[in-house]
Protein backbone atom coordinates (compact mmCIF):
# COMPACT_ATOMS: atom_id res chain seq x y z
CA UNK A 1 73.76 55.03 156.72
CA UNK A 2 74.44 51.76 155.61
CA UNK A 3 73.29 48.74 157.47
CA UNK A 4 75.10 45.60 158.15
CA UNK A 5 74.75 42.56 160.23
CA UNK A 6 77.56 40.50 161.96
CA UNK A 7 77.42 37.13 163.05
CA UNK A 8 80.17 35.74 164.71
CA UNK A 9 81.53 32.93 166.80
CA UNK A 10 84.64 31.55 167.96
CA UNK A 11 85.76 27.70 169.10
CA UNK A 12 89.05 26.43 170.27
CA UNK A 13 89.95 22.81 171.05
CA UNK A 14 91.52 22.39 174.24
CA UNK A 15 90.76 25.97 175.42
CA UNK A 16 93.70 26.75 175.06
CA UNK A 17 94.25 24.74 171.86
CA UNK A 18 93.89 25.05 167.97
CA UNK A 19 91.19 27.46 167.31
CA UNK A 20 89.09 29.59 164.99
CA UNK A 21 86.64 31.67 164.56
CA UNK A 22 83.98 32.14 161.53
CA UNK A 23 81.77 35.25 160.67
CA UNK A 24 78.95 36.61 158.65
CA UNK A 25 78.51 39.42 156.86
CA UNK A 26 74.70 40.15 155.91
CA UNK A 27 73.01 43.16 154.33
CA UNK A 28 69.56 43.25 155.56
CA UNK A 29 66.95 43.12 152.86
CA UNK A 30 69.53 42.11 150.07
CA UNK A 31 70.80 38.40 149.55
CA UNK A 32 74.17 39.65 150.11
CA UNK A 33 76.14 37.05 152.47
CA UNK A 34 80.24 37.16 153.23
CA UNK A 35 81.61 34.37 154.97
CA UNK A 36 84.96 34.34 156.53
CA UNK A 37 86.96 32.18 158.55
CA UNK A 38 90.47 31.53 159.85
CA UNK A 39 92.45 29.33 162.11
CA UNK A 40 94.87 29.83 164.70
CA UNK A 41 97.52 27.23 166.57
CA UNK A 42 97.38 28.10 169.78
CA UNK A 43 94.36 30.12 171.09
CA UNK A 44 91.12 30.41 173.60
CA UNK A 45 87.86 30.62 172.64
CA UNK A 46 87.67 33.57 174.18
CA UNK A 47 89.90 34.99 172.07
CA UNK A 48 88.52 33.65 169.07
CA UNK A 49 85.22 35.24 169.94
CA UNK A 50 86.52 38.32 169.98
CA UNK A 51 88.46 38.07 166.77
CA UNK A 52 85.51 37.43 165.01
CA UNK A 53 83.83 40.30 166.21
CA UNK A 54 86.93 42.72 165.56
CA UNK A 55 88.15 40.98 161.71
CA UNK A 56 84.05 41.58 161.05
CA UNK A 57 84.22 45.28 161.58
CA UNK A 58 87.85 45.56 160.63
CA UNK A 59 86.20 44.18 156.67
CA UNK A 60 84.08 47.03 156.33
CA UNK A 61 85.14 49.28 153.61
CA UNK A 62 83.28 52.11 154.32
CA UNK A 63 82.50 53.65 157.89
CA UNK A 64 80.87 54.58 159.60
CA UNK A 65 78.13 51.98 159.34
CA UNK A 66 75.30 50.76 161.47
CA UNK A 67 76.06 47.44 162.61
CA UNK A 68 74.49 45.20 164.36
CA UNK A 69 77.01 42.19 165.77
CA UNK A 70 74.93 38.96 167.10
CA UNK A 71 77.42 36.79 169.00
CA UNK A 72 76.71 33.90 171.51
CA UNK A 73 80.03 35.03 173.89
CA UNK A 74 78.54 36.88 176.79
CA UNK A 75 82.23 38.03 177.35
CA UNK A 76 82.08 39.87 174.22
CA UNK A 77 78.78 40.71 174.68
CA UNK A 78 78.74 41.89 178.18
CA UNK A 79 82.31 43.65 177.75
CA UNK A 80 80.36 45.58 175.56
CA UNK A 81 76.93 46.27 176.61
CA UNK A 82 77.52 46.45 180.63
CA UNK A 83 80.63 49.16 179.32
CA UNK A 84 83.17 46.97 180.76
CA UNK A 85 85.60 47.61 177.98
CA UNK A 86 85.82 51.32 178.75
CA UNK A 87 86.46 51.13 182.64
CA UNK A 88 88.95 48.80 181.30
CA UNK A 89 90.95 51.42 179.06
CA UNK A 90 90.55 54.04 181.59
CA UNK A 91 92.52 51.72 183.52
CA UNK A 92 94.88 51.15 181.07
CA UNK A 93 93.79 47.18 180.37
CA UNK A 94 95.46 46.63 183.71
CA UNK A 95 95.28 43.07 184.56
CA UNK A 96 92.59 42.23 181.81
CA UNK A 97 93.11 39.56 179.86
CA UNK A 98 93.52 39.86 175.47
CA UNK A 99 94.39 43.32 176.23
CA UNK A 100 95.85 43.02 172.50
CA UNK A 101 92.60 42.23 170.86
CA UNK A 102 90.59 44.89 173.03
CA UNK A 103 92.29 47.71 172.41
CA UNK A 104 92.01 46.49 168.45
CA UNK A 105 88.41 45.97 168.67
CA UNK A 106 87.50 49.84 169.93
CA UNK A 107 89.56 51.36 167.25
CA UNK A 108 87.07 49.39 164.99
CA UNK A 109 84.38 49.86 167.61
CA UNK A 110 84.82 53.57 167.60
CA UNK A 111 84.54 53.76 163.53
CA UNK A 112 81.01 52.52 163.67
CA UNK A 113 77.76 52.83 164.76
CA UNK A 114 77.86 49.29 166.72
CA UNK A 115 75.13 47.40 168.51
CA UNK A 116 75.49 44.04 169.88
CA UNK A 117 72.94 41.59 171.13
CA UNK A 118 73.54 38.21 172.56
CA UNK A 119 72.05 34.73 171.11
CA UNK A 120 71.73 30.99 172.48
CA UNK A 121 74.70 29.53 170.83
CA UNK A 122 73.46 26.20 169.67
CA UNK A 123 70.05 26.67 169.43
CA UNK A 124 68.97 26.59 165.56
CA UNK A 125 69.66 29.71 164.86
CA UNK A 126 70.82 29.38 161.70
CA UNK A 127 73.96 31.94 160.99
CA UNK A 128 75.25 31.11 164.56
CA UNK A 129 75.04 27.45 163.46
CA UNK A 130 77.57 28.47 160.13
CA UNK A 131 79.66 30.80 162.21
CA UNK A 132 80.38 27.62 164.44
CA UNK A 133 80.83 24.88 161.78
CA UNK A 134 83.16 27.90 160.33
CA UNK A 135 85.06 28.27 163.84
CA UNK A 136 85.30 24.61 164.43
CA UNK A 137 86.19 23.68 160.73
CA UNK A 138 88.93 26.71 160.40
CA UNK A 139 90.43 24.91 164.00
CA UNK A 140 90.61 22.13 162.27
CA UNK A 141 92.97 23.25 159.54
CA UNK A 142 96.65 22.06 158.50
CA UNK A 143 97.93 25.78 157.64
CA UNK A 144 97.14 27.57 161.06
CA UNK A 145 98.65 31.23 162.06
CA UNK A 146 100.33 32.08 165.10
CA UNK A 147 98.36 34.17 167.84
CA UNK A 148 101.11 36.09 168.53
CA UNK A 149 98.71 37.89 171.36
CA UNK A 150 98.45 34.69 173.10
CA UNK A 151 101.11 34.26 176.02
CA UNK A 152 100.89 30.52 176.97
CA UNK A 153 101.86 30.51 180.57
CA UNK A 154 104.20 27.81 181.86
CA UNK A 155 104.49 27.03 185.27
């Protein structure tokens, strides 16, 4: 089985604000690198985390694969590892927030062979360092989408 790692990371200014998240794509003992990035109007970081994590599994061609994600959101992470995510769809997303983006990340999830282990986010570690000037820079960008799964709430 092929083996992949996924770095990932997510920012948004204002939180909620412009954001964007940035990713890499490694093969382990191969100089193969992908980097991809993309910005979004009106967001959370939160959110941005996680769509890193899902448009990283959702650019695999082939599945299943063994996959290693390393992300510095302990929502993601813990969602994940603690098995938060699944008490959550047993419970039909019920008053969980990005319900959108979970339910899209375990159709991915459930493709792969997935582990996921947490990291310091700004600490030196050198792809979470890219993923963020990815995030931060793709935030930063004149042609943003829409998160369409993003319900600013007026009061």
């Amino acid at each position: 089985m092929k083996e992949v790692h996924l770095y990932t990371d997510g920012a948004a200014r204002g939180n909620p604000g412009p954001g964007g998240y940035g990713l890499i794509l490694e093969l382990p003992g191969t100089n193969y690198k992908k980097e991809h990035a993309e910005g979004f109007l009106h967001t959370t970081n939160n959110r941005m985390e996680l769509m890193a994590a899902i448009i990283g599994l959702e650019l695999l061609k082939n599945a299943p694969v063994k996959i290693t994600i390393f992300t510095d959101s302990k929502y993601v992470c813990d969602a994940v590892k603690k098995k938060w995510i699944f008490r959550w769809e047993k419970e039909g997303f019920k008053k969980q927030k990005n319900q959108d983006l979970w339910k899209r990340f375990l159709i991915v999830f459930r493709k792969h062979n997935v582990q996921i282990k947490w990291i310091k986010g700004h600490n030196q570690h050198p792809q979470n360092e890219r993923c963020d000037a990815l995030a931060v820079a793709a935030s930063k960008q004149k042609h943003q989408k829409e998160d369409t799964g993003y319900k600013l709430k007026t009061t």
